[in-house]
Structures are given as structure tokens and as C-alpha cells.
C-alpha atoms as a PDB file:
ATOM      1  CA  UNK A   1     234.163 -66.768 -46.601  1.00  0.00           C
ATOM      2  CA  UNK A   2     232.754 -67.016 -43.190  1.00  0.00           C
ATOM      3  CA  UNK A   3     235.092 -64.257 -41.682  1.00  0.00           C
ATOM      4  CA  UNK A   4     234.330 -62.462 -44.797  1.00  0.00           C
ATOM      5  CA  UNK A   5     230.714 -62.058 -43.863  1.00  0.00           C
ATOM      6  CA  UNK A   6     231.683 -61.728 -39.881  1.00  0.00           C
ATOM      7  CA  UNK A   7     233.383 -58.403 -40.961  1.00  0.00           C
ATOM      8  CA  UNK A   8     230.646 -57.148 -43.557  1.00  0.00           C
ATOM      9  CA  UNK A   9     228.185 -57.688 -40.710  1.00  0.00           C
ATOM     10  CA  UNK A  10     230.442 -55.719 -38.356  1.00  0.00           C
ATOM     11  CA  UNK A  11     231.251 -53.204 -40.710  1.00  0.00           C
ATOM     12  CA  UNK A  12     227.446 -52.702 -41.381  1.00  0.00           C
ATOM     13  CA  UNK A  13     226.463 -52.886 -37.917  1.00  0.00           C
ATOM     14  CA  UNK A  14     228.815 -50.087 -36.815  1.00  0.00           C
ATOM     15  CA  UNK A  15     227.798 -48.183 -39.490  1.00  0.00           C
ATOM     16  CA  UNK A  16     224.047 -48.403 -38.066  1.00  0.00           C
ATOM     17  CA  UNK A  17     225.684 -47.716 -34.596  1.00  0.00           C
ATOM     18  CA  UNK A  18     227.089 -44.501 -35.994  1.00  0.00           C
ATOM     19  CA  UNK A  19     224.343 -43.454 -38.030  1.00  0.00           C
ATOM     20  CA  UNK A  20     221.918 -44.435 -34.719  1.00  0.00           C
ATOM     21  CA  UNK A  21     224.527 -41.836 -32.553  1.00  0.00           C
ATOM     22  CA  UNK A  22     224.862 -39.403 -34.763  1.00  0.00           C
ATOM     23  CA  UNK A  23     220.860 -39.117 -35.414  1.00  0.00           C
ATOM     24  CA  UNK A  24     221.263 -38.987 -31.772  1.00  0.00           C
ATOM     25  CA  UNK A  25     223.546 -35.821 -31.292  1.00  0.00           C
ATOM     26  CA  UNK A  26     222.486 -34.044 -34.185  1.00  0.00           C
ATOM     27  CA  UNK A  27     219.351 -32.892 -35.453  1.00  0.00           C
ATOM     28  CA  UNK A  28     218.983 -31.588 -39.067  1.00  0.00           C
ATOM     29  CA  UNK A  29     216.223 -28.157 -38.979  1.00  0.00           C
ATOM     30  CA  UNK A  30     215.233 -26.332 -41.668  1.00  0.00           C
ATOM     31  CA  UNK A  31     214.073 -22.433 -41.279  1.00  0.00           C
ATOM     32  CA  UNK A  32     211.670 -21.362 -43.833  1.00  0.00           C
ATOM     33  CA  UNK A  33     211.707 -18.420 -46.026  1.00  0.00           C
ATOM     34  CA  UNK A  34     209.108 -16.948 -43.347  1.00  0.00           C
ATOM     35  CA  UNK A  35     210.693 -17.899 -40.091  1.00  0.00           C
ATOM     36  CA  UNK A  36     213.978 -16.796 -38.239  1.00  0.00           C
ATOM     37  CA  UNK A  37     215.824 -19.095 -35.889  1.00  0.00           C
ATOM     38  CA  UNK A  38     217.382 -18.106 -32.276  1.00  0.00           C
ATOM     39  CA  UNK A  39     220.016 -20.685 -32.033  1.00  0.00           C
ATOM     40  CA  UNK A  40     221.006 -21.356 -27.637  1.00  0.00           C
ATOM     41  CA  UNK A  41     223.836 -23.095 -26.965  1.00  0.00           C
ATOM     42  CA  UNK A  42     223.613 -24.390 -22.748  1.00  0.00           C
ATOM     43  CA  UNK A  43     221.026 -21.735 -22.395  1.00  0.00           C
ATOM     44  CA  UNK A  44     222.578 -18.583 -23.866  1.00  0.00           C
ATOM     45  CA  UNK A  45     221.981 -17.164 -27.002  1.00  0.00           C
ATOM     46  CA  UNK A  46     224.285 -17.446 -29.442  1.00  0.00           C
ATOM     47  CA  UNK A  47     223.164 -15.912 -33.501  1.00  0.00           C
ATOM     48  CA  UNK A  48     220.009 -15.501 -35.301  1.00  0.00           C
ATOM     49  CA  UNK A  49     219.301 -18.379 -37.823  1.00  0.00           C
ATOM     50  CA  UNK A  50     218.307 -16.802 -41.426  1.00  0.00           C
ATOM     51  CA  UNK A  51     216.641 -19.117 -43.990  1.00  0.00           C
ATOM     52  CA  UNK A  52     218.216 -22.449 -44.872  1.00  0.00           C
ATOM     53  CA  UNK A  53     219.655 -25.800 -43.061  1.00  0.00           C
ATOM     54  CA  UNK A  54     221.143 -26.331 -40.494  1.00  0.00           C
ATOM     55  CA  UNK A  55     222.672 -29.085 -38.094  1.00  0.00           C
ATOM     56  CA  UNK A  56     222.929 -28.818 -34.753  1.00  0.00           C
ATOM     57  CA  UNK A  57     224.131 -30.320 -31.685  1.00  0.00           C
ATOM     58  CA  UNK A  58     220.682 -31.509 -29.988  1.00  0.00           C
ATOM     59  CA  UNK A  59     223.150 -32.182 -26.359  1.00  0.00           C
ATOM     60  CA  UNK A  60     223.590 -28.407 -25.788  1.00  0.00           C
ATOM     61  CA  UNK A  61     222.272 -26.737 -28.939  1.00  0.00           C
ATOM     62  CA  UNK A  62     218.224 -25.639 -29.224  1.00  0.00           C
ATOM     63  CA  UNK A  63     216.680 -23.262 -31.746  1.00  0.00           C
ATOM     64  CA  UNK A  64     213.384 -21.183 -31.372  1.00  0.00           C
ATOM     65  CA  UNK A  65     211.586 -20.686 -34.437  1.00  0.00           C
ATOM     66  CA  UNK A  66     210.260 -17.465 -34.893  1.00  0.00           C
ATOM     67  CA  UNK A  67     207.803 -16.111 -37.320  1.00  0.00           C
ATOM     68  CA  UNK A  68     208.261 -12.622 -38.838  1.00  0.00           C
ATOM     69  CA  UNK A  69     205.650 -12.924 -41.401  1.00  0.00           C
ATOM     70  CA  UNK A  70     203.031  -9.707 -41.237  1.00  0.00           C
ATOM     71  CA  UNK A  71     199.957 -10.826 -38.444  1.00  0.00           C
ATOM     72  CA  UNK A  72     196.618  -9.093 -37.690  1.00  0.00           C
ATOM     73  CA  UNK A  73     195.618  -8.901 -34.130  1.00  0.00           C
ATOM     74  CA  UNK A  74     192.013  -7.528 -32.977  1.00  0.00           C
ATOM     75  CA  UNK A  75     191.322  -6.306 -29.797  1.00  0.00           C
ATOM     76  CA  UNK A  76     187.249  -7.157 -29.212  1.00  0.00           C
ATOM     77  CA  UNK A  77     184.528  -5.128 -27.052  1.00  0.00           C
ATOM     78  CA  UNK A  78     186.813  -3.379 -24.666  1.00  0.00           C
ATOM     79  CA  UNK A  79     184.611  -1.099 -22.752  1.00  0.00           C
ATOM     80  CA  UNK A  80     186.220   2.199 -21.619  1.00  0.00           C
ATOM     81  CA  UNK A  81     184.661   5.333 -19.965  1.00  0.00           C
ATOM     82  CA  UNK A  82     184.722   8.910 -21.929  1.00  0.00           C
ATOM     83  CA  UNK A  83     185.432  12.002 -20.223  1.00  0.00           C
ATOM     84  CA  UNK A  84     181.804  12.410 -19.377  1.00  0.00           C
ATOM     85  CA  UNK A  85     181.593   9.117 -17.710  1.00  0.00           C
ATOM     86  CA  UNK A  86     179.530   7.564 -21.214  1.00  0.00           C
ATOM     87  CA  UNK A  87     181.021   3.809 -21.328  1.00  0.00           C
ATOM     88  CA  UNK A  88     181.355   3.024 -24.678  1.00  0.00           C
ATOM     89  CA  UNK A  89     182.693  -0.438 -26.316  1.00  0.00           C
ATOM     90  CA  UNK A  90     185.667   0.019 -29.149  1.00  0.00           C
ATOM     91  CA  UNK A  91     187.015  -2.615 -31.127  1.00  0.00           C
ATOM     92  CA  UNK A  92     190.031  -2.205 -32.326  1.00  0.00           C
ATOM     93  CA  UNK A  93     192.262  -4.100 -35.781  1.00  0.00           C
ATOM     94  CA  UNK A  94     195.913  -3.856 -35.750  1.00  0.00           C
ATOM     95  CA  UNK A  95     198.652  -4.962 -38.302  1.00  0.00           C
ATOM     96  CA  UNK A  96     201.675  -5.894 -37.227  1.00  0.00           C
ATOM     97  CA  UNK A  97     205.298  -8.057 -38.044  1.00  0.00           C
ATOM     98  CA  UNK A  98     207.916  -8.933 -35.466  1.00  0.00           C
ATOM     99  CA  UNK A  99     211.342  -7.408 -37.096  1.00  0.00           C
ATOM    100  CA  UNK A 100     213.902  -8.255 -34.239  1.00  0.00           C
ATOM    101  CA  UNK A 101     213.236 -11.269 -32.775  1.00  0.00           C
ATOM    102  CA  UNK A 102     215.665 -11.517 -30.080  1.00  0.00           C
ATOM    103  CA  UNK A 103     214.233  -8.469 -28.558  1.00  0.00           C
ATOM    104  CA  UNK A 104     210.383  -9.775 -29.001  1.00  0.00           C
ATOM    105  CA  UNK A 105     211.383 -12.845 -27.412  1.00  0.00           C
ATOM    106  CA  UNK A 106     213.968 -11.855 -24.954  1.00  0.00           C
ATOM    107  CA  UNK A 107     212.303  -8.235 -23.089  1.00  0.00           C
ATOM    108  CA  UNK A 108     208.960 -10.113 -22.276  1.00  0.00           C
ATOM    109  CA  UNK A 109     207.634 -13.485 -21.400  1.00  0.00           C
ATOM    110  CA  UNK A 110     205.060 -12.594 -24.184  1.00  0.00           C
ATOM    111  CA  UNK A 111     205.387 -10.170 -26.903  1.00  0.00           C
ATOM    112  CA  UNK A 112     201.577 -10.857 -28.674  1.00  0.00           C
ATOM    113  CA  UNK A 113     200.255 -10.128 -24.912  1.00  0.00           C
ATOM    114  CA  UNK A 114     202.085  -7.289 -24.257  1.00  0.00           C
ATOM    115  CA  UNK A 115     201.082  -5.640 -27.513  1.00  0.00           C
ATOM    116  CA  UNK A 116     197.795  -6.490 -26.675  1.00  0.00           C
ATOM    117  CA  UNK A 117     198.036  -4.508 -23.338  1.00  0.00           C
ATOM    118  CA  UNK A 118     199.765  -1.668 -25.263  1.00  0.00           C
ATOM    119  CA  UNK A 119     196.704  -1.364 -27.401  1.00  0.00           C
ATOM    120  CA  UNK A 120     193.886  -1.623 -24.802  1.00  0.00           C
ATOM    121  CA  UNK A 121     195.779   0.899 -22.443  1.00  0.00           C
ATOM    122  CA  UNK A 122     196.386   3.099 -25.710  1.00  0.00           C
ATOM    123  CA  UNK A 123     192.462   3.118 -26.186  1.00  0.00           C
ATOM    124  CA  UNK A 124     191.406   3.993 -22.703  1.00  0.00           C
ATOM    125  CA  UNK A 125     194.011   7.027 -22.680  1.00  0.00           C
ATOM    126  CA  UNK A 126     192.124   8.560 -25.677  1.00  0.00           C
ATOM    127  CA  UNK A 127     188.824   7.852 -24.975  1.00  0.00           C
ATOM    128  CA  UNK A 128     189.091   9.185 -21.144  1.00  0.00           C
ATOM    129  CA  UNK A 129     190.329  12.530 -22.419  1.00  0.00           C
ATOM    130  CA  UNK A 130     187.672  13.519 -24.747  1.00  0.00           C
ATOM    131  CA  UNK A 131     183.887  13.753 -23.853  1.00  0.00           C
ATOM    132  CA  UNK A 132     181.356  11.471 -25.933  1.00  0.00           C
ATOM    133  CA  UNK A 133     180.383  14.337 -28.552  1.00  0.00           C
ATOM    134  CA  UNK A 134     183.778  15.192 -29.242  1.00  0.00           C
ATOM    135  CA  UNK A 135     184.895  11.303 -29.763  1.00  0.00           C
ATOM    136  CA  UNK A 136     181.952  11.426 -32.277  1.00  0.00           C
ATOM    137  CA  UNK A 137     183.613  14.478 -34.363  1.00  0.00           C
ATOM    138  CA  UNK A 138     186.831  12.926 -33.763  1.00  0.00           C
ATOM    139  CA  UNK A 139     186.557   9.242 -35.092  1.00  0.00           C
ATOM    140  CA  UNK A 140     188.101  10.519 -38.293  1.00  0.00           C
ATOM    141  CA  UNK A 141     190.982  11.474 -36.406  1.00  0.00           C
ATOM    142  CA  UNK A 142     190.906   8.113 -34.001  1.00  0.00           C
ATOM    143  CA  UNK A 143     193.398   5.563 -36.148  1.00  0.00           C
ATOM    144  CA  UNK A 144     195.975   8.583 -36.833  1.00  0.00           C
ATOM    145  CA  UNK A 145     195.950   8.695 -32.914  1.00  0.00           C
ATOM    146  CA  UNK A 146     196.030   5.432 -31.776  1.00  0.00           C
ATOM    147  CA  UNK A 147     198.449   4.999 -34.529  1.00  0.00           C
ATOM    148  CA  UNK A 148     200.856   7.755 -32.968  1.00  0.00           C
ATOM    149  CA  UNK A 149     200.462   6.615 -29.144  1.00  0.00           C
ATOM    150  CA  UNK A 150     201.096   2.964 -29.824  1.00  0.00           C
ATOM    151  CA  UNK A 151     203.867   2.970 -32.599  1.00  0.00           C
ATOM    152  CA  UNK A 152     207.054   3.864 -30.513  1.00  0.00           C
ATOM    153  CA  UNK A 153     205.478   1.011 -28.065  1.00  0.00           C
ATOM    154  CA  UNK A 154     205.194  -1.540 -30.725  1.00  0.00           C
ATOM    155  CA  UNK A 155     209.133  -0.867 -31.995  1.00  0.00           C
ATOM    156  CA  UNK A 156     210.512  -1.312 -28.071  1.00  0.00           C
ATOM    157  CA  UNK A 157     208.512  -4.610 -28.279  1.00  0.00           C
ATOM    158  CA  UNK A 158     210.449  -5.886 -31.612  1.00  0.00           C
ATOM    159  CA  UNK A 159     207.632  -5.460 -33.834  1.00  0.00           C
ATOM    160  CA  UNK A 160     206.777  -3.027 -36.349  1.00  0.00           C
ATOM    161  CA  UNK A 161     203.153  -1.811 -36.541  1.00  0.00           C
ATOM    162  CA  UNK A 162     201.672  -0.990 -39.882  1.00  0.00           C
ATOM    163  CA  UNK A 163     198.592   0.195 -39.503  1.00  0.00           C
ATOM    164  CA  UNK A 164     195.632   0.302 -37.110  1.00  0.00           C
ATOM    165  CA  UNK A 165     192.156   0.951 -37.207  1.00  0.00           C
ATOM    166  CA  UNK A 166     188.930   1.342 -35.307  1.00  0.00           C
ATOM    167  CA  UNK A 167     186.034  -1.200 -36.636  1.00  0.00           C
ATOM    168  CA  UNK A 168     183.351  -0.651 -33.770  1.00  0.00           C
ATOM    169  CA  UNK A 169     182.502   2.113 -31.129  1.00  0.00           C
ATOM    170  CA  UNK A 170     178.957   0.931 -29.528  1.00  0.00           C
ATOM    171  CA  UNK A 171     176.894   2.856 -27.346  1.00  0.00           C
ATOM    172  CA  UNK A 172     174.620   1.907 -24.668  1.00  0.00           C
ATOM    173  CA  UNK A 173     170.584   1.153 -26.206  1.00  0.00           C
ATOM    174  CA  UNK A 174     169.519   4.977 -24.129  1.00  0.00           C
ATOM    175  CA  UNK A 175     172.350   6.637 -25.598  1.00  0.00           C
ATOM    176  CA  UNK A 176     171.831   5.687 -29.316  1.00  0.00           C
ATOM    177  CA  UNK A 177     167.940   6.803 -29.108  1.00  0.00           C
ATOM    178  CA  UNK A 178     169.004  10.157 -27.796  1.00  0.00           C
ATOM    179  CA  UNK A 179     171.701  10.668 -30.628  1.00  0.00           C
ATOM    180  CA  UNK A 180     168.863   9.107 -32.925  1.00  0.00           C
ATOM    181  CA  UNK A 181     166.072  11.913 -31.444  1.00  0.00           C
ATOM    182  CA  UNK A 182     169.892  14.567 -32.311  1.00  0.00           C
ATOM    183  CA  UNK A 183     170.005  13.721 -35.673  1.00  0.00           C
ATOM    184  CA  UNK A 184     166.190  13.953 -36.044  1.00  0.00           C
ATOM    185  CA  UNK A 185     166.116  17.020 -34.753  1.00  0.00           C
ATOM    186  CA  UNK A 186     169.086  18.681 -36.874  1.00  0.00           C
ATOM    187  CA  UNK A 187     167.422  17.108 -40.116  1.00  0.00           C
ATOM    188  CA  UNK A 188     164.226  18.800 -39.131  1.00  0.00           C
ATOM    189  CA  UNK A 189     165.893  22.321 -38.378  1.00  0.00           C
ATOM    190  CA  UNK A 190     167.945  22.317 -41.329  1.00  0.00           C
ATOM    191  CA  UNK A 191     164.471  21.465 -43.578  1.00  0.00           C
ATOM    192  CA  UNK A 192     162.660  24.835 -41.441  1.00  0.00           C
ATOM    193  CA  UNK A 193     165.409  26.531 -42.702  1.00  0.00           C
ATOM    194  CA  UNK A 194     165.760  25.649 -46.056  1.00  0.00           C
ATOM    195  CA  UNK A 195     161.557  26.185 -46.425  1.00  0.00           C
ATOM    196  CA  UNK A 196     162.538  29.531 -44.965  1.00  0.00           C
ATOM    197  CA  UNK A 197     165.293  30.457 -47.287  1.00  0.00           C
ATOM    198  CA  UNK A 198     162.561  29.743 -50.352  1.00  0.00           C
ATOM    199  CA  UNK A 199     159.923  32.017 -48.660  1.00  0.00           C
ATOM    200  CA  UNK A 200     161.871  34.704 -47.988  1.00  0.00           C
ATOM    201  CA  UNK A 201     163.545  34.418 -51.597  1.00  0.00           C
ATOM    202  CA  UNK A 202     159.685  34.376 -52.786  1.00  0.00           C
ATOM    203  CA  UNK A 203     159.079  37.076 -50.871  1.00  0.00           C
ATOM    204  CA  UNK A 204     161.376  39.216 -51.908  1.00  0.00           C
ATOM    205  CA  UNK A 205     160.994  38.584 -55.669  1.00  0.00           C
ATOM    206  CA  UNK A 206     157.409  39.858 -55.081  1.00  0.00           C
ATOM    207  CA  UNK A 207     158.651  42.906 -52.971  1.00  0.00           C
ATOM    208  CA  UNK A 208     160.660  43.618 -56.236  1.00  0.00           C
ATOM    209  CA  UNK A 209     157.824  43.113 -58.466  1.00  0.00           C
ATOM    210  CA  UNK A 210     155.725  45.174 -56.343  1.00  0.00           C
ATOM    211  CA  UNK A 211     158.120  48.401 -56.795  1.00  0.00           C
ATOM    212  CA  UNK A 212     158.451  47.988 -60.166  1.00  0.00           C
ATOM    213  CA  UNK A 213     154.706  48.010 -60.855  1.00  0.00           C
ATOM    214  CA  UNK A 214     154.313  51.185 -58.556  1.00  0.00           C
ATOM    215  CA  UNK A 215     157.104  52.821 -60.470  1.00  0.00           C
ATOM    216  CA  UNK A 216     154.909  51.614 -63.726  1.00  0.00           C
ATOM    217  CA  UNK A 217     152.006  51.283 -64.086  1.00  0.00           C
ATOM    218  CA  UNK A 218     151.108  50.438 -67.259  1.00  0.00           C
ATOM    219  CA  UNK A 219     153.327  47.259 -66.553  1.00  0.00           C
ATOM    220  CA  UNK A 220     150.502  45.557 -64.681  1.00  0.00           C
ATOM    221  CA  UNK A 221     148.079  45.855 -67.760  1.00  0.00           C
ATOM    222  CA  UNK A 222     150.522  44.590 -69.931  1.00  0.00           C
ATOM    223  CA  UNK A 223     150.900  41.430 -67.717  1.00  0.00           C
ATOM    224  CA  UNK A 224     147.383  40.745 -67.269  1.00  0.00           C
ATOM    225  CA  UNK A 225     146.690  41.154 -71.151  1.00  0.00           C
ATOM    226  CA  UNK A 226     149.823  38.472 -71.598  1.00  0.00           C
ATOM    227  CA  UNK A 227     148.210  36.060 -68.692  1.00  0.00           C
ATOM    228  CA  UNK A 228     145.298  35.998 -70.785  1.00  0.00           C
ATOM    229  CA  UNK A 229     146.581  35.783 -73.828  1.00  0.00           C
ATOM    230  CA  UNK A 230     148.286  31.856 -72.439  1.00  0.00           C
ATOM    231  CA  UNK A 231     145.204  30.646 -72.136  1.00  0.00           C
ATOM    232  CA  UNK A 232     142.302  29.701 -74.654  1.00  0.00           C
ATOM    233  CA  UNK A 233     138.858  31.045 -75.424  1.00  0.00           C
ATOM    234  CA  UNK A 234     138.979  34.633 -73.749  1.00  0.00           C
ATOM    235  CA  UNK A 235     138.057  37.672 -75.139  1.00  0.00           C
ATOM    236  CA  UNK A 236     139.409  41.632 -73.771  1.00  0.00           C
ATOM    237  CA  UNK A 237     136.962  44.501 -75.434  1.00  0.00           C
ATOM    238  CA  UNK A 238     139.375  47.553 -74.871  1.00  0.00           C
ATOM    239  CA  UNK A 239     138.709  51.507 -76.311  1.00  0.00           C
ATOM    240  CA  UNK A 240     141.193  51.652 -78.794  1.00  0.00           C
ATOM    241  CA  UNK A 241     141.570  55.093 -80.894  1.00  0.00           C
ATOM    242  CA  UNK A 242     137.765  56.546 -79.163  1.00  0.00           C
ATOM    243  CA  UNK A 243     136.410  53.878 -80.402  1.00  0.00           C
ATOM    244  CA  UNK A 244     135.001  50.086 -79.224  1.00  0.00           C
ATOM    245  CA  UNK A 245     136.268  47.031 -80.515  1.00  0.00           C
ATOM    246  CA  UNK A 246     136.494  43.857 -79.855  1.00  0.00           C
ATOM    247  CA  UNK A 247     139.980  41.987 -80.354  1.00  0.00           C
ATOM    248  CA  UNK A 248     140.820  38.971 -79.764  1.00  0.00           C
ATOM    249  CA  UNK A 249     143.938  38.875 -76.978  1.00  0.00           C
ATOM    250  CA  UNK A 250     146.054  37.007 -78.847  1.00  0.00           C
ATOM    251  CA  UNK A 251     146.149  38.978 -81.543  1.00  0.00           C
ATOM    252  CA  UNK A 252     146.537  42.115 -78.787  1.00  0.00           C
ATOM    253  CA  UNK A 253     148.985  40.260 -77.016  1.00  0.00           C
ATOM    254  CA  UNK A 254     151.793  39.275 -80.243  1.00  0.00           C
ATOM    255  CA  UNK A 255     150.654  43.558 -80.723  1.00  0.00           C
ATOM    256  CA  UNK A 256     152.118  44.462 -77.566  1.00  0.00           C
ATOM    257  CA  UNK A 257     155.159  41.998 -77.736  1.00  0.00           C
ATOM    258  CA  UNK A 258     155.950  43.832 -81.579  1.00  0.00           C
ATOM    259  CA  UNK A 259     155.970  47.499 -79.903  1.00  0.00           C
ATOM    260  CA  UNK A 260     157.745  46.210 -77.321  1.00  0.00           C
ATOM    261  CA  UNK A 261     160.629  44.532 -79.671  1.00  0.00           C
ATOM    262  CA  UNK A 262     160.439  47.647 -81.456  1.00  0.00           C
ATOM    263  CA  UNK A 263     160.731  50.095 -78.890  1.00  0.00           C
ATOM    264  CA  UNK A 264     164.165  47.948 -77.586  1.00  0.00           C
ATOM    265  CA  UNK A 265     165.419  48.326 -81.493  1.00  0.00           C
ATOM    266  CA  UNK A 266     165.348  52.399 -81.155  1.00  0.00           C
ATOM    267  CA  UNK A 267     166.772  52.084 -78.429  1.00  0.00           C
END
């Protein structure tokens, strides 16, 4: 019975033993859906680790976990110079997902630095080659730009870039008063020249109206008797047939508009 329970202990102990080792040489990972692994094996790389478990030898085996899901990175405040020497801050959001790891990891100490750098230099190109007022017209056109100068960059670091953007451009205090006193200043102009439009339309409406009454005369009569005639209470004593009269202008005035409707009918 004894030697019974010497070997059960044995047999248990080595067990332990060989569980203890083996937890020793091998470790169990697990790379998530979102992650890939870079497996080394005595420093060199071996494969890429896709989603799942894995055991490895922990004695000359390590793995790298990289993740490939899509980041945002935001470049804050940089302050460049313009063309016409105007220092301006720009701040600048990026999208972006590593899609070959080994080269992210492998062709710089840093890939989320370098990208950084790739942006900020990307910025400073644009804004030195354009003067202030044309940046202004242009910061329609700034993402599709920075977009195109920083793309090619982004896919020799490993990463693909899926969009950036331009959230802030900030001018020095003197500089936004004197685009404030611009805009002013345009507003104003384009009110003169609306107020001129309308008196030169007015204008000419009453340089019409003056031919016509030259060219007829007996127009101007008929409009005063029909500006009476709108209002109340007034009384026109005309010489109607050789003799005097007194009508009332209303009644004058429907007169004149029933010759007039008339007079359209023959014709």
C-alpha cells in the first residue's frame, strides 16, 4: 500500500514538474480579431500571426502585437509662415490604419512619429507656397491637398490614410481685425451698390414715364383724375360739352376706365 502511494506521489509530482517546465518553455497568446502578431524566432522575423492561438517557444520565440484597427491622430497648433511671411496656426485631423505591419514596424523606430512628421512637414510645404489671401480662397481646396501630398507617404510607412482634414487655421489678434475691417468694408460696398442699382432702376422707370407723357399728353390728365379718384372726399369741376358741371371723380374716373376698355375692344 505504502509503495502504492510512494509511486502516486511520484507520478503526481512529475506531472507538476512537467506541467511547471512546460509553463516554463511555452507560453499560450491569443491575437484578437483586431490585432496581428510578428512572431521572432532568436531575433529574426519569421511570419505574421493572423487571429487565433497560438503556442510558442518563450526560450527563442517572441511575438509583437500589432494593432491594425482604424486610429485618428491630430496634429495641434503648428505654426507655419505663408508666403507673405503671415504666421498662421493650423490644426490638422487625420485617419489612418496600419495595413502591413512588418513594414510599419520594421522601416522606422516609430511609425505614429514619423507620420506625424509627414503631416507637419506636409502642412508647412502648402502653406509657404501660397500668400495669406490666397490660403483664405483656398481652404476649400486644403484637405484634397494635404490629402494628395501625404498619401503616397503614409503607404511607404505601412499605413493607409483615409482621410484628412483641416479643423483650425488661427490668425494673429492684428490680422483678424484687419480681415474683420475687409469684410466690413465689402458688405458696405456691395449695399452702395445694390442702393444704386434701385435708383438708377427708379430712375429710369421715370425717364420712361417722362417720354411717354411728352409723346401724350392727355395721359397726364388721365392719371391725375385716377390719383384722385383713390382717395375720398374730392371733388374735379371740369367743362364738359360747353358747359359747367360738377362731377364727382369717381364717377369721372370708372367714365374714363369704360372708354378706355372700350376703345381696347375696337381695337
Amino acid at each position: 500500500m505504502m509503495e502504492h502511494l510512494i509511486t502516486l506521489g511520484l507520478i503526481a509530482l512529475g506531472s507538476a514538474v512537467g506541467v511547471w517546465i512546460f509553463n516554463q518553455l511555452f507560453q499560450h497568446i491569443r491575437i484578437w480579431e483586431w490585432e496581428r502578431g510578428l512572431r521572432y524566432s532568436h531575433g529574426r522575423f519569421m511570419r505574421v500571426l493572423e487571429p487565433g492561438q497560438y503556442w510558442i517557444f518563450t526560450y527563442s520565440t517572441s511575438v509583437t502585437r500589432i494593432d491594425v484597427r482604424p486610429q485618428i491622430g491630430i496634429s495641434v497648433g503648428q505654426e507655419v509662415l505663408s508666403a507673405d511671411n503671415v504666421a498662421v496656426k493650423i490644426s490638422v485631423a487625420f485617419r489612418y490604419r496600419v495595413v502591413d505591419p512588418v513594414r510599419a514596424t520594421h522601416d522606422q523606430q516609430n511609425y505614429q512619429q514619423a507620420l506625424y512628421l509627414l503631416v507637419q512637414i506636409a502642412i508647412r510645404e502648402i502653406v509657404a507656397g501660397y500668400p495669406i489671401e490666397d490660403l483664405l480662397e483656398r481652404r476649400l481646396e486644403l484637405d484634397k491637398m494635404l490629402l494628395d501630398r501625404t498619401k503616397q507617404g503614409f503607404h511607404e510607412l505601412g499605413l493607409d490614410l483615409t482621410g484628412i482634414n483641416i479643423r483650425d487655421i488661427t490668425f494673429p489678434g492684428e490680422l483678424k481685425k484687419i480681415f474683420a475691417q475687409v469684410v466690413k468694408a465689402r458688405k458696405e460696398g456691395l449695399a452702395a451698390l445694390e442702393r444704386a442699382r434701385g435708383e438708377t432702376a427708379a430712375l429710369r422707370n421715370l425717364a420712361n414715364a417722362a417720354r411717354l407723357l411728352e409723346d401724350n399728353p392727355a395721359l397726364l390728365r388721365l392719371r391725375t383724375i385716377q390719383a384722385l379718384g383713390d382717395s375720398a372726399g374730392n371733388t374735379l369741376v371740369l367743362n364738359l360739352s360747353g358747359a359747367e358741371g360738377v362731377i364727382p371723380v369717381k364717377k369721372l374716373n370708372q367714365v374714363v376706365e369704360s372708354r378706355a376698355a372700350s376703345e381696347s375692344d375696337s381695337d
